[in-house]
N, C-alpha and C. Protein backbone atom coordinates (compact mmCIF):
# COMPACT_ATOMS: atom_id res chain seq x y z
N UNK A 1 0.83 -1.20 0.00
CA UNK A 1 0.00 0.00 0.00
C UNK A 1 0.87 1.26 0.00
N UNK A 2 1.86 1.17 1.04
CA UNK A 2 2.95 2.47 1.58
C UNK A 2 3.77 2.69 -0.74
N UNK A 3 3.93 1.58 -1.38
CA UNK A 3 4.86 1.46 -2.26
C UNK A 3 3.54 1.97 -3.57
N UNK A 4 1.99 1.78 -3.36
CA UNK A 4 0.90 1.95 -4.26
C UNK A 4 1.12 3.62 -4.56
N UNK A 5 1.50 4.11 -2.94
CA UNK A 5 0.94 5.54 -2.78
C UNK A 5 2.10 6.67 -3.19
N UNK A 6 3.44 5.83 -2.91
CA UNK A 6 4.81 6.28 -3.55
C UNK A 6 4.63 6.86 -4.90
N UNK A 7 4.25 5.70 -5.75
CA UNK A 7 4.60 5.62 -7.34
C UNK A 7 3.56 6.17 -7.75
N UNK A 8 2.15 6.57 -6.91
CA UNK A 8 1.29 7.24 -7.92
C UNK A 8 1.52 8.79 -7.47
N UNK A 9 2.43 9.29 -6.49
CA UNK A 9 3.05 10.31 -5.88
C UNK A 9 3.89 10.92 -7.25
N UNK A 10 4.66 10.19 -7.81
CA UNK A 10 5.63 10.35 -9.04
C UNK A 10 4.50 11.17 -10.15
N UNK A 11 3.50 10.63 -10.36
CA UNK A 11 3.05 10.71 -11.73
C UNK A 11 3.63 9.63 -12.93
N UNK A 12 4.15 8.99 -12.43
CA UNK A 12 4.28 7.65 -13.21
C UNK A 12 3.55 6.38 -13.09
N UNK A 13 3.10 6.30 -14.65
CA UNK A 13 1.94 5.67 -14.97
C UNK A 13 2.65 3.60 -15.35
N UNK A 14 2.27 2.86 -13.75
CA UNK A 14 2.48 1.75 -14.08
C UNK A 14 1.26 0.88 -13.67
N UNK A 15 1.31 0.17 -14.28
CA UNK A 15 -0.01 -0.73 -14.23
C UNK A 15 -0.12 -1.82 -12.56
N UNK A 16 0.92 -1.91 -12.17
CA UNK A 16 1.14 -2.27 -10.66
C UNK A 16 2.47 -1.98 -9.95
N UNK A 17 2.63 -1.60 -8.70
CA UNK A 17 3.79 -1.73 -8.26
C UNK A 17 4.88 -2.72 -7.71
N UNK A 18 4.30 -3.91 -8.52
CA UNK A 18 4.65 -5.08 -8.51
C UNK A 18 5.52 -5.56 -9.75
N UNK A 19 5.49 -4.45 -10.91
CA UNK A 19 5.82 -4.09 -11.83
C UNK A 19 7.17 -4.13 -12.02
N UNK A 20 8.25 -5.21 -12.97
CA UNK A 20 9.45 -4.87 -13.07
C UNK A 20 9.65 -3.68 -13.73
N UNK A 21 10.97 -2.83 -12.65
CA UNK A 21 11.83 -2.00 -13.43
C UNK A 21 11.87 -1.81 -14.68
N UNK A 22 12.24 -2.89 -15.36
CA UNK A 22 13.14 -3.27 -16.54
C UNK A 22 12.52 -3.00 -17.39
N UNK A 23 10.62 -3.15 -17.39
CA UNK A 23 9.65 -2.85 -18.50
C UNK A 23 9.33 -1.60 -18.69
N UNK A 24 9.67 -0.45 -17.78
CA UNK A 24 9.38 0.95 -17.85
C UNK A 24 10.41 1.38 -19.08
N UNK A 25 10.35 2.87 -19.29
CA UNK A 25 10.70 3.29 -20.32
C UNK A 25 12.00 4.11 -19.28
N UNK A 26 13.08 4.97 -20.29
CA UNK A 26 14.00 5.77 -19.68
C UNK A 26 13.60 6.84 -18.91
N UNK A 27 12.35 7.35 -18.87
CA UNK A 27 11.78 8.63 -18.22
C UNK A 27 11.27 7.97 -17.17
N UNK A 28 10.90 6.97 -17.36
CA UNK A 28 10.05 5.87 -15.79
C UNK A 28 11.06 5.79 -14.96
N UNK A 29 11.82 5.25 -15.35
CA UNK A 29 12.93 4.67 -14.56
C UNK A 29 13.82 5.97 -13.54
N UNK A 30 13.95 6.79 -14.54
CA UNK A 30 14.59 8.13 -13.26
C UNK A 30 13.68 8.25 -12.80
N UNK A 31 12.32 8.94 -13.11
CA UNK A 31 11.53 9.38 -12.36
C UNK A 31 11.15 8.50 -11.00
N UNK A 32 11.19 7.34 -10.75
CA UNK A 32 10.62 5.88 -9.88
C UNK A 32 12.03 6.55 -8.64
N UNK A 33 13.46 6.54 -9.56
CA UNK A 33 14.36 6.24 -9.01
C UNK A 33 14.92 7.93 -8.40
N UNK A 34 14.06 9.01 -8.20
CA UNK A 34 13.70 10.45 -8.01
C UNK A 34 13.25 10.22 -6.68
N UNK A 35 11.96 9.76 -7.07
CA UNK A 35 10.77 9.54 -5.91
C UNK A 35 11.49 8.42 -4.69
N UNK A 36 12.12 7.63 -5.28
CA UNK A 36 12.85 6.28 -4.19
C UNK A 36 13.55 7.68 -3.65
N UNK A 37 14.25 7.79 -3.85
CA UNK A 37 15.22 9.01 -3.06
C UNK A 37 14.76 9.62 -2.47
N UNK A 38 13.49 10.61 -2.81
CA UNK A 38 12.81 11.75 -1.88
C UNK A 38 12.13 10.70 -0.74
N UNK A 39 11.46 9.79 -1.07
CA UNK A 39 10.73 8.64 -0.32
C UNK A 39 11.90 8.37 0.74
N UNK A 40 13.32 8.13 0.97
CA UNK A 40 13.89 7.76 1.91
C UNK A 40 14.49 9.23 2.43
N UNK A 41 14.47 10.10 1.72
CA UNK A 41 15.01 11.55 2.38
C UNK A 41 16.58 11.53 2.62
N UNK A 42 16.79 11.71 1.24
CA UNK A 42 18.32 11.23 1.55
C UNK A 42 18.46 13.06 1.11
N UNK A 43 19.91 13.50 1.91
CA UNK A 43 20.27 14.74 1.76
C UNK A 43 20.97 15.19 0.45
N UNK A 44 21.59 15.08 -0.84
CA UNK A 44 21.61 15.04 -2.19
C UNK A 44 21.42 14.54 -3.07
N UNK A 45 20.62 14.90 -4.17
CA UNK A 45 20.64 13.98 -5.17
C UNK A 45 21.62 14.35 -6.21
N UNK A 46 22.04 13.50 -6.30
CA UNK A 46 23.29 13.98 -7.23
C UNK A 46 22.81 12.86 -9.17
N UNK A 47 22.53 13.67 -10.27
CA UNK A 47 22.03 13.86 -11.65
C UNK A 47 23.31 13.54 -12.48
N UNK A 48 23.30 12.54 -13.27
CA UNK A 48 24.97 12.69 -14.12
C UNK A 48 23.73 12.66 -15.66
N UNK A 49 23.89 13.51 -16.14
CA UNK A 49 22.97 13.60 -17.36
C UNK A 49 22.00 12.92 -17.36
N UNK A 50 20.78 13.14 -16.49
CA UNK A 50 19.62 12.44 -16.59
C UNK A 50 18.77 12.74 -17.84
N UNK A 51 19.34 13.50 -18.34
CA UNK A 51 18.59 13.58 -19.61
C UNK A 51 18.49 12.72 -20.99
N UNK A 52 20.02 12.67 -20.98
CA UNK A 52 20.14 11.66 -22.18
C UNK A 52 19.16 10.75 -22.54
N UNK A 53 18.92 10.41 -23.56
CA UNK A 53 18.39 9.26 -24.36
C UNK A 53 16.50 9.34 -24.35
N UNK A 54 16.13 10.92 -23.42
CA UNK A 54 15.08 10.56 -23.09
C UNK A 54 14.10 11.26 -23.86
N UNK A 55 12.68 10.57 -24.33
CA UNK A 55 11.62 11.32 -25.34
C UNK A 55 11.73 12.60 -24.55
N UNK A 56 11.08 13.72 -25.47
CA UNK A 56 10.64 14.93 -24.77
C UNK A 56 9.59 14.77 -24.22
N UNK A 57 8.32 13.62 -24.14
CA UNK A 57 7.21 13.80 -22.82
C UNK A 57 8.42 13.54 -21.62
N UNK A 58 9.05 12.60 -21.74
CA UNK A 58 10.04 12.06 -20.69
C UNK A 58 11.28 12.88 -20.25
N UNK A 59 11.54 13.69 -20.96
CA UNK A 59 12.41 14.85 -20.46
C UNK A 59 11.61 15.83 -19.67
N UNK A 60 10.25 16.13 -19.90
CA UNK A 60 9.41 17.11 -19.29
C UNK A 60 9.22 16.44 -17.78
N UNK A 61 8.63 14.78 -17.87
CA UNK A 61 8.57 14.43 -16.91
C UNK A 61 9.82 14.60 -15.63
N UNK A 62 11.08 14.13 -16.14
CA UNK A 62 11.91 14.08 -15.12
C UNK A 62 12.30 15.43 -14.59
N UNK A 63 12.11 16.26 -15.75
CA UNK A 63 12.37 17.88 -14.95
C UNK A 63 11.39 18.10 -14.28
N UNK A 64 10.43 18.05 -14.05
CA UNK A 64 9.09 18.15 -13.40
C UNK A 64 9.06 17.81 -11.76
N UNK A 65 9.96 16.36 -11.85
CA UNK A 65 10.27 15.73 -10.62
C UNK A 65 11.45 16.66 -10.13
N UNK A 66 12.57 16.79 -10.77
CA UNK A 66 13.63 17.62 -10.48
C UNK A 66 13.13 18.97 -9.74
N UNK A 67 12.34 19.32 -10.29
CA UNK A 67 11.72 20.77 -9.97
C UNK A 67 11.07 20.50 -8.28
N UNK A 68 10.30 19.17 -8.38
CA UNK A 68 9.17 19.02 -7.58
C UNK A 68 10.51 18.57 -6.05
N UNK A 69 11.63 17.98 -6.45
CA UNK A 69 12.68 17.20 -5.49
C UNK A 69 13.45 18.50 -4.79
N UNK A 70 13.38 19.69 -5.22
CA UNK A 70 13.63 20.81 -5.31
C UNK A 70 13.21 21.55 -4.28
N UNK A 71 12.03 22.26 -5.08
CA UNK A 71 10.98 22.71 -4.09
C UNK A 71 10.57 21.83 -2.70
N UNK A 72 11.18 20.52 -2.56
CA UNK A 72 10.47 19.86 -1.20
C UNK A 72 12.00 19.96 -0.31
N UNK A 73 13.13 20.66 -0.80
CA UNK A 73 14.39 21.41 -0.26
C UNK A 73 15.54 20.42 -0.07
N UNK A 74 15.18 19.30 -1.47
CA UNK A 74 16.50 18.54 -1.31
C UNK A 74 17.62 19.35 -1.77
N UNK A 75 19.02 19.00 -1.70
CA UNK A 75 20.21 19.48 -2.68
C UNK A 75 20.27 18.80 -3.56
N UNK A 76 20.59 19.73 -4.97
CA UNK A 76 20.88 18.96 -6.10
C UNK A 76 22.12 19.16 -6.85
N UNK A 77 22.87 18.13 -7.48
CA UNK A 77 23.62 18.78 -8.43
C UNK A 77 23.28 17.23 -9.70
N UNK A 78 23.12 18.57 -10.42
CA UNK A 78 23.20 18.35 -12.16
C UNK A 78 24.54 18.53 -12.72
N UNK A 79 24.52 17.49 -13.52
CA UNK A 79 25.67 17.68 -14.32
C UNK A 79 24.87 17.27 -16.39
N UNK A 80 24.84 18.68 -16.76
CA UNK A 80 24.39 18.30 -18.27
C UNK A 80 24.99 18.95 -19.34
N UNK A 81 24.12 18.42 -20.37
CA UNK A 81 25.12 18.67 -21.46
C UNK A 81 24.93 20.45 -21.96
N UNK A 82 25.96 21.05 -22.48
CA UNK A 82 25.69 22.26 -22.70
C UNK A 82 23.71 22.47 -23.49
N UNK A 83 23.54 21.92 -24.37
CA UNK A 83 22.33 22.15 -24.99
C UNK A 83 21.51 21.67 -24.44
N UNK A 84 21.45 20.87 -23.43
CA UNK A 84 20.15 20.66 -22.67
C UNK A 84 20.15 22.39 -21.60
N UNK A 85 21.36 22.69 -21.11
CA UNK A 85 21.45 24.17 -20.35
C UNK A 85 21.17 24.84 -21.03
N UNK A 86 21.48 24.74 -22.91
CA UNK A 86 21.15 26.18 -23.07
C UNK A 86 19.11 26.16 -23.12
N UNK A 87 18.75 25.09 -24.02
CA UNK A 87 17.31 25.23 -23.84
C UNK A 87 16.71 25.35 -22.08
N UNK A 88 17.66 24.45 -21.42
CA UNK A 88 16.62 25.26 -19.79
C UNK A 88 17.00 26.79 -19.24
N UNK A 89 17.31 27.07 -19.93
CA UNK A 89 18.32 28.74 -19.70
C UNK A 89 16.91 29.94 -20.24
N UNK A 90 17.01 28.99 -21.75
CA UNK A 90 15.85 30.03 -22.14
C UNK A 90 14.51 30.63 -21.67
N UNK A 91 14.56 31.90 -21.98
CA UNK A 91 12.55 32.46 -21.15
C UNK A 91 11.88 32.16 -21.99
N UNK A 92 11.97 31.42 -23.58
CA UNK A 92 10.34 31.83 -24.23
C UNK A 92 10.00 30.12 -23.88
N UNK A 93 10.66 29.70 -22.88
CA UNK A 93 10.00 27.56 -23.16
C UNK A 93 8.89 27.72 -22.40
């Protein structure tokens, strides 16, 4: 129940939380592995290009969490690629 209320906390859409890892997509998988982190309250999360490889719904998603891991006053450090900085840099997105 405690693991039902986690993953629908994310906004990630799995059909049970009984659910292997392995079948989610690249945006599932950080995002699950976001929420595991905030869920145990660990004091940094530390990002090595979480972006890579990921659709743009799935890039929106994990920044979303990033944002949300943020605002709930974890520390973060990112490490990305210049063009993913320069598009999050920009004001007209």
């Amino acid at each position: 129940e405690e693991c039902e209320k986690a993953v629908t906390g994310l906004g990630v859409r799995v059909r049970s939380p009984n659910e292997f890892v392995s079948i989610l997509s690249g945006g599932e998988r950080q995002a699950i592995s976001i929420g595991r982190a905030m869920h145990f309250k660990v004091k940094l999360l530390i990002f090595d290009k979480p972006l890579m490889v990921l659709s743009v719904r799935e890039t929106r998603e994990v920044l979303r969490q990033v944002e949300k891991a943020r605002e709930s006053g974890f520390q973060l450090f990112l490490s990305l690629t210049m063009f993913i900085m320069f598009i999050l840099l920009r004001k007209d997105l």
